[in-house]
Protein backbone atom coordinates (compact mmCIF):
# COMPACT_ATOMS: atom_id res chain seq x y z
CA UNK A 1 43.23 227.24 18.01
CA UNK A 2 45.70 223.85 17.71
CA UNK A 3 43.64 221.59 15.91
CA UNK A 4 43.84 218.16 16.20
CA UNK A 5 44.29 214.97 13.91
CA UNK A 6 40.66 214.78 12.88
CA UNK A 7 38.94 211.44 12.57
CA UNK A 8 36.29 210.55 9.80
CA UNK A 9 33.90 207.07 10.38
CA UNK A 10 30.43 206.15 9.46
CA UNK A 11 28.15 203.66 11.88
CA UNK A 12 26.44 201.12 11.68
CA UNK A 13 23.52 199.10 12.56
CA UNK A 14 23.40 195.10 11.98
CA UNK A 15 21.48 192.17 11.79
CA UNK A 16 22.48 188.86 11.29
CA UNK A 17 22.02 188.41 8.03
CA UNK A 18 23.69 191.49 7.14
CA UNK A 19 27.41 190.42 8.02
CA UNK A 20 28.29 189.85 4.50
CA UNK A 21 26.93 193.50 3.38
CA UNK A 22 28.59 195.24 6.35
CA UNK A 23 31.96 193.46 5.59
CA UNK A 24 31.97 194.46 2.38
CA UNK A 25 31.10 198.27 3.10
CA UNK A 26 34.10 198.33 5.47
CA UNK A 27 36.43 196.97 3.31
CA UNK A 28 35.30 199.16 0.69
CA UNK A 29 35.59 202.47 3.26
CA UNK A 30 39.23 201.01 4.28
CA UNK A 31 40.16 201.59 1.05
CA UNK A 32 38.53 204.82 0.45
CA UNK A 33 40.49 206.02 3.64
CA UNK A 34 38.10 206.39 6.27
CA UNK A 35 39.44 206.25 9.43
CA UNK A 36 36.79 204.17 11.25
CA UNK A 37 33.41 202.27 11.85
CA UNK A 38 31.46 202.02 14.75
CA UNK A 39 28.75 199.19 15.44
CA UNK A 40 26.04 199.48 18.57
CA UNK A 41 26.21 197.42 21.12
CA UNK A 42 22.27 196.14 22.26
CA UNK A 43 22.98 192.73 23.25
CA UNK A 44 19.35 191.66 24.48
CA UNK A 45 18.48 192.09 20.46
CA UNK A 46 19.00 188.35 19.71
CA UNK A 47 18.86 189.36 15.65
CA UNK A 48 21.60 192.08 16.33
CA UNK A 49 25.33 190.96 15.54
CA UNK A 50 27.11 190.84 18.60
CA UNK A 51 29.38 194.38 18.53
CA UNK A 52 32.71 192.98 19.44
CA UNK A 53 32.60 189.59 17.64
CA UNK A 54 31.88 191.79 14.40
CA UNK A 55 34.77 194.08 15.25
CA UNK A 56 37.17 191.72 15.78
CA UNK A 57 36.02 189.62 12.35
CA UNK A 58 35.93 192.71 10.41
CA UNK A 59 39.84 194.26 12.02
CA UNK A 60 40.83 190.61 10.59
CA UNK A 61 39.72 191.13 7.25
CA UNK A 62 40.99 195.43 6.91
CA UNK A 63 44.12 197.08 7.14
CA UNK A 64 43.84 200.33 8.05
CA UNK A 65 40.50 201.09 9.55
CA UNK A 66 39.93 201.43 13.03
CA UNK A 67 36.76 199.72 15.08
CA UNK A 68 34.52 200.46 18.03
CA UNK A 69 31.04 199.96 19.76
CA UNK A 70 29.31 203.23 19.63
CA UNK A 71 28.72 202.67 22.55
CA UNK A 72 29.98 199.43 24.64
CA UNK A 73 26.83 198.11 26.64
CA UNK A 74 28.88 198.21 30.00
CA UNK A 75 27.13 196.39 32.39
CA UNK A 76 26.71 193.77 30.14
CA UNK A 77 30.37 193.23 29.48
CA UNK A 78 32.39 193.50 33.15
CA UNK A 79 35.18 195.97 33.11
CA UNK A 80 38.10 193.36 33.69
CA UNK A 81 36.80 191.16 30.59
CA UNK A 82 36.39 193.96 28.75
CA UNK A 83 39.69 195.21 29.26
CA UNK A 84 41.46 191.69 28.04
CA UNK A 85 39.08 192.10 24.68
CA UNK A 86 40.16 195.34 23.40
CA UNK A 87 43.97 195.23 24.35
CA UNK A 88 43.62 191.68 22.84
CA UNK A 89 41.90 192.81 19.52
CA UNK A 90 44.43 195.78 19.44
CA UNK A 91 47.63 193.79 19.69
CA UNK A 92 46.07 191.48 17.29
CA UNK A 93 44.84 194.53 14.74
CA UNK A 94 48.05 196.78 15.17
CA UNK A 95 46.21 198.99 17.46
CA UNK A 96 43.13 199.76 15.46
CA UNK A 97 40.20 199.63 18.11
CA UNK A 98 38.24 202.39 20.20
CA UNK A 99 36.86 201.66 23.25
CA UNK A 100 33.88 203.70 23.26
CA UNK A 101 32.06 203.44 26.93
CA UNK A 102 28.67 203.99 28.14
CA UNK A 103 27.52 203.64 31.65
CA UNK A 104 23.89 201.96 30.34
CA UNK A 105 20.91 202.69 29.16
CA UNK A 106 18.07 200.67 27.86
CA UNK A 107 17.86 199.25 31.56
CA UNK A 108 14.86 197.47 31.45
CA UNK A 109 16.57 195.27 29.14
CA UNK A 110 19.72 195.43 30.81
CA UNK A 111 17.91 193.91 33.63
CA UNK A 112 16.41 191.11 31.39
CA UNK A 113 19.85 189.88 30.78
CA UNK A 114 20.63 188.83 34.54
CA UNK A 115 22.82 192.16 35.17
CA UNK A 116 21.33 194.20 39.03
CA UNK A 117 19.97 197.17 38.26
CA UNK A 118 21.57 199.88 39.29
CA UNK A 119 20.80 203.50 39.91
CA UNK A 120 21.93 206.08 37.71
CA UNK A 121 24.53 207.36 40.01
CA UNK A 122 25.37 203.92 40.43
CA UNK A 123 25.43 203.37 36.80
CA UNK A 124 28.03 206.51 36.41
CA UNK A 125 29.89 205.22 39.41
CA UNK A 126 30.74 201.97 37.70
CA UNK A 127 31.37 203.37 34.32
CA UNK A 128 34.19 205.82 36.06
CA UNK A 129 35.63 202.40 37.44
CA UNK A 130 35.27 200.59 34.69
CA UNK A 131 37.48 202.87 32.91
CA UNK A 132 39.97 203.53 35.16
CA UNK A 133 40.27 199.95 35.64
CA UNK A 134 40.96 199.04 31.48
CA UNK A 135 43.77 201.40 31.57
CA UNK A 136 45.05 199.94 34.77
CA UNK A 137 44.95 196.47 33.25
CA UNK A 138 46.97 198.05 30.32
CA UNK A 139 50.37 198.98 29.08
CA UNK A 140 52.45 196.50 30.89
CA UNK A 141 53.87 196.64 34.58
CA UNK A 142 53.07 195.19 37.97
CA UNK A 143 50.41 193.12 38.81
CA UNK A 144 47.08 195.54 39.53
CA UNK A 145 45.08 195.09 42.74
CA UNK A 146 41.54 197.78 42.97
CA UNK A 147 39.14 197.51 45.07
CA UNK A 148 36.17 199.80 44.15
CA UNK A 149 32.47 199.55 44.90
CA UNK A 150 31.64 197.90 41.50
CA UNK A 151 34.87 196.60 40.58
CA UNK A 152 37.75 194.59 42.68
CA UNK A 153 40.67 192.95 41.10
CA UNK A 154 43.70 191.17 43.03
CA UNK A 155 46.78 190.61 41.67
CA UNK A 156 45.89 190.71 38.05
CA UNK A 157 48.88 191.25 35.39
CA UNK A 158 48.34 193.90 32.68
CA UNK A 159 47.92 192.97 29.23
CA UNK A 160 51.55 194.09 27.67
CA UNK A 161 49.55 196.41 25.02
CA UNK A 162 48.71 200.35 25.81
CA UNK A 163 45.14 200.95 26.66
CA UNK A 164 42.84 202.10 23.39
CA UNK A 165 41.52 205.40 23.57
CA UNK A 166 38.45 205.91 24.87
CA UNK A 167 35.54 208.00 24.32
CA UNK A 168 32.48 207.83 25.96
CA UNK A 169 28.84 208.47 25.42
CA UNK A 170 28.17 210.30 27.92
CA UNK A 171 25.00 212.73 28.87
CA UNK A 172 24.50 213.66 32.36
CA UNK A 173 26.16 216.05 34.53
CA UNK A 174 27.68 213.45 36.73
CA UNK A 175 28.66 211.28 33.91
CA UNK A 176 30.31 214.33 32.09
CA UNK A 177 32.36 215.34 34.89
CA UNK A 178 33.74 211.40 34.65
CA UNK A 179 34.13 211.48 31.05
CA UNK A 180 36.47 214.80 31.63
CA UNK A 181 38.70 212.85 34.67
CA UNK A 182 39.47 209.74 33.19
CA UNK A 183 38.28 209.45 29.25
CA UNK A 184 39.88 210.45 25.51
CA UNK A 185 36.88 211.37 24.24
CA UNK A 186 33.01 212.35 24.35
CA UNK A 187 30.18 211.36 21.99
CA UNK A 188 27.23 213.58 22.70
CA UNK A 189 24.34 212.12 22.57
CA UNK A 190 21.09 212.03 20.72
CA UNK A 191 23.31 213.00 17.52
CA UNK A 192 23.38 216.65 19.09
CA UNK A 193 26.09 218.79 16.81
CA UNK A 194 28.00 221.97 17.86
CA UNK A 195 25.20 224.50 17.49
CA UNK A 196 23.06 222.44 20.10
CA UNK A 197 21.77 223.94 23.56
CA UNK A 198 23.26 220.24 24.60
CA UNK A 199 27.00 220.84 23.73
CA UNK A 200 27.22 224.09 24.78
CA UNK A 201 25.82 223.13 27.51
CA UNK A 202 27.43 219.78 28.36
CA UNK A 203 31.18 220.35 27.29
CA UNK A 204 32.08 223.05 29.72
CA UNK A 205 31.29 220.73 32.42
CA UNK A 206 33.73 218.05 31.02
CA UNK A 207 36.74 220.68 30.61
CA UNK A 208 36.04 222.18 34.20
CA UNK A 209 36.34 218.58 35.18
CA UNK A 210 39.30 217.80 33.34
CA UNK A 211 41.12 220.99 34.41
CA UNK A 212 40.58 220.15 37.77
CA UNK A 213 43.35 217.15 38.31
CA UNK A 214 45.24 218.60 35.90
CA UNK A 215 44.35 217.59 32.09
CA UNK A 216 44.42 219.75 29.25
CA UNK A 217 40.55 219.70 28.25
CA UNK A 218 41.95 220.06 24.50
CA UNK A 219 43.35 216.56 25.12
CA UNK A 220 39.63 215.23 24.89
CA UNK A 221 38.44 214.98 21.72
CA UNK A 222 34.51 215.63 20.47
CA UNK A 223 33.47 213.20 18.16
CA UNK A 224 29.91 213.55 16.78
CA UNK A 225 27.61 211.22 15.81
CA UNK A 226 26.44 213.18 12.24
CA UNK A 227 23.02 212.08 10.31
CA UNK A 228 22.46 213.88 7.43
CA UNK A 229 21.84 213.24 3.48
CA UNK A 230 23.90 214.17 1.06
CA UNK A 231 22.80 215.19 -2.05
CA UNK A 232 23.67 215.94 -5.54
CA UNK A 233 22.46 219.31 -5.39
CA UNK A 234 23.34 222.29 -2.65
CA UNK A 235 19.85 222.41 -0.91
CA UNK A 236 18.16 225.80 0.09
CA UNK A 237 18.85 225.17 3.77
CA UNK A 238 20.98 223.27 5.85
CA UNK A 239 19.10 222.83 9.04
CA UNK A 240 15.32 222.91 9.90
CA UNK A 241 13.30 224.67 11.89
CA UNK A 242 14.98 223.69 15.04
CA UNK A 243 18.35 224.31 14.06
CA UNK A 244 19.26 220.52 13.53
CA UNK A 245 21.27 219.22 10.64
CA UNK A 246 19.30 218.09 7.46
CA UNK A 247 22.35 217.89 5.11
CA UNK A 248 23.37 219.36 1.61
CA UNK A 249 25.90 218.97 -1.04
CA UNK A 250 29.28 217.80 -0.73
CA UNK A 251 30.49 221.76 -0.44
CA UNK A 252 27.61 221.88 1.90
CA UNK A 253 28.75 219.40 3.86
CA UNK A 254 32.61 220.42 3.81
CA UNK A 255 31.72 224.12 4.64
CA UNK A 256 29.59 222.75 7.40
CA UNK A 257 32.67 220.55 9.09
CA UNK A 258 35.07 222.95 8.43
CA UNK A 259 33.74 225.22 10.34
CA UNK A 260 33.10 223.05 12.84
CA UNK A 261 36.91 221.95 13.20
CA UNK A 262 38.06 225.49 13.19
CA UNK A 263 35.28 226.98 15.11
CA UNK A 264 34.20 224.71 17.27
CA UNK A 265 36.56 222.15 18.25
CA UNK A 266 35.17 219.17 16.54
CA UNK A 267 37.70 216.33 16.28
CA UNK A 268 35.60 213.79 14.13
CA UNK A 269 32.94 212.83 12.80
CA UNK A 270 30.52 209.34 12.44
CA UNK A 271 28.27 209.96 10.01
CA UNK A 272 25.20 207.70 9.61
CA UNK A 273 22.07 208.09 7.51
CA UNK A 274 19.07 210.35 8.55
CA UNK A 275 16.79 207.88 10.07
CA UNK A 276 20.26 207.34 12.36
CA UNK A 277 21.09 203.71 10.35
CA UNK A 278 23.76 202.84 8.15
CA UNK A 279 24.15 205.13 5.14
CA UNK A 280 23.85 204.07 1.90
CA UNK A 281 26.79 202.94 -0.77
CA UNK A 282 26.88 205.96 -2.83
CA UNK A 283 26.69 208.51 0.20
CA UNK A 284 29.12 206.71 1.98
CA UNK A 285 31.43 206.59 -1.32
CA UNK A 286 30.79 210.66 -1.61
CA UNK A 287 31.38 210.69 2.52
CA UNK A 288 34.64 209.12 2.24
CA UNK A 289 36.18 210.56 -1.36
CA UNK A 290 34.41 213.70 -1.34
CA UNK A 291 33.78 215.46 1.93
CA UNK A 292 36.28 213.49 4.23
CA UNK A 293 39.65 215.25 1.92
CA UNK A 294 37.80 218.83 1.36
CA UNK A 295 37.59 219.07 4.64
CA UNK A 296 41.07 217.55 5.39
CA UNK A 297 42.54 219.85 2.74
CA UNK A 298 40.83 222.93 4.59
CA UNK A 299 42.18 222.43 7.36
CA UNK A 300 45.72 221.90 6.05
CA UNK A 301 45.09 224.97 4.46
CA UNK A 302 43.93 227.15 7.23
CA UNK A 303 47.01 226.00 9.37
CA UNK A 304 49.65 226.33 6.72
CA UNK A 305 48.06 230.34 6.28
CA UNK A 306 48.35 230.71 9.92
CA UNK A 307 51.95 229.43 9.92
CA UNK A 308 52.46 232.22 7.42
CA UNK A 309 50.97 234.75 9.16
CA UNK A 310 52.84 233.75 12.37
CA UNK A 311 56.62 233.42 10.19
């Protein structure tokens, strides 16, 4: 199995006070060398930081680091306007966003904001549009008229700047199936890992619909959402009862992501704490200069024997 560049990030979750704090802990994780932080994206919470106004303040103030909403509130943020904000904020960060896409949840709220409801075929409808229609209004050429049923543009000129990858959140069938046509990436949801009855169940369905117009389904990454602690000492077991992730040690925790790279495909990783927050200093610090390279140098290692083998 070719394995891909793999991608190490931790999330985040905050307030308005907190800007200072979660500055400072992406600095600090720029230098450590991880390769990116995600923030959610609930705009109805009015003592939430708004996702994209953090990203865009915190790209300013890193070098390396990438940024996305884990995920973008879509029908909150129209696909066209959405499309000028992340090709902006990657010309203006050297290409270090993610677009990360979800077709809606929390619609109740949604609602509250002044967006129409939609149904959730609706929903998936307009998140396949929305999608195609940021990479349309990327990457330079002619002007781009589309007229979907959510989304119509006429005569609009691409922003000069390649469209970010993007990687959605999706869950459902019908949204998997879109995720596989037109996305760079899938999140699964509800912090499910590789062992779950939910990604064996759910990635077939993007691949079958990725194969079917042509993709390579390698070409779309899995990047999990992964809450855990991490400890000082190796604990007795790994996962509870139900087969879900607790956490470990650092070799715990390398052993465990290894394997999932060379077993199962897994392209990255965003870890966050167990109560699914923002992690704290020291297990980020071990995240980022402990696990993130043992797992790196595994990998290496493992292709480099089977280069060997292969000479």
């Amino acid at each position: 199995m070719s394995v891909q560049h793999v991608v190490f990030g931790f999330g985040a979750h905050s307030g308005i006070d907190d800007g200072p704090e979660l500055l400072r802990m992406v600095q600090q994780a720029d230098r450590d060398g991880l390769d990116h932080f995600s923030l959610s994206d609930h705009p109805y919470i009015g003592g939430r930081l708004d996702a994209y106004a953090s990203i865009g303040f915190i790209l300013g103030r890193t070098r390396h680091i990438s940024g996305f909403a884990n995920v973008t509130n879509l029908p909150t943020r129209p696909a066209p306007m959405l499309a000028r904000a992340v090709t902006s904020l990657s010309a203006l960060s050297g290409g270090r966003i993610v677009l990360g896409m979800g077709a809606g949840g929390l619609w109740d709220r949604i609602a509250d904001m002044g967006v129409p409801r939609l149904s959730p075929a609706d929903a998936v409808d307009a998140f396949e549009e929305a999608i195609t229609l940021v990479k349309k209004l990327s990457g330079g050429g002619p002007p781009v008229t589309y007229q979907g049923r959510h989304y119509q543009v006429n005569q609009i000129e691409p922003a000069p700047v390649p469209a970010p990858a993007v990687w959605t959140g999706s869950v459902g069938r019908k949204s998997l199936a879109a995720t596989g046509r037109v996305a760079d990436g899938w999140i699964p949801g509800h912090a499910a890992d590789w062992l779950s009855e939910r990604y064996r169940t759910s990635r077939p369905i993007i691949d079958e619909a990725a194969a079917a117009i042509g993709r390579d389904p390698h070409e779309i990454r899995t990047v999990f959402n992964f809450p855990g602690r991490i400890t000082d000492r190796p604990l007795p077991a790994t996962r509870d009862h139900d087969g879900r992730w607790i956490g470990g040690s650092t070799d715990q925790w390398a052993e465990e992501l290894t394997g999932a790279v060379l077993e199962h495909g897994a392209s990255g990783f965003t870890l966050f704490s167990p109560d699914g927050g923002t992690q704290d200093d020291v297990s980020l610090g071990r995240w980022a200069k402990e696990i993130a390279p043992a797992v790196r140098e595994a990998i290496a290692k493992k292709g480099a024997d089977a280069e060997g083998d292969g000479a």
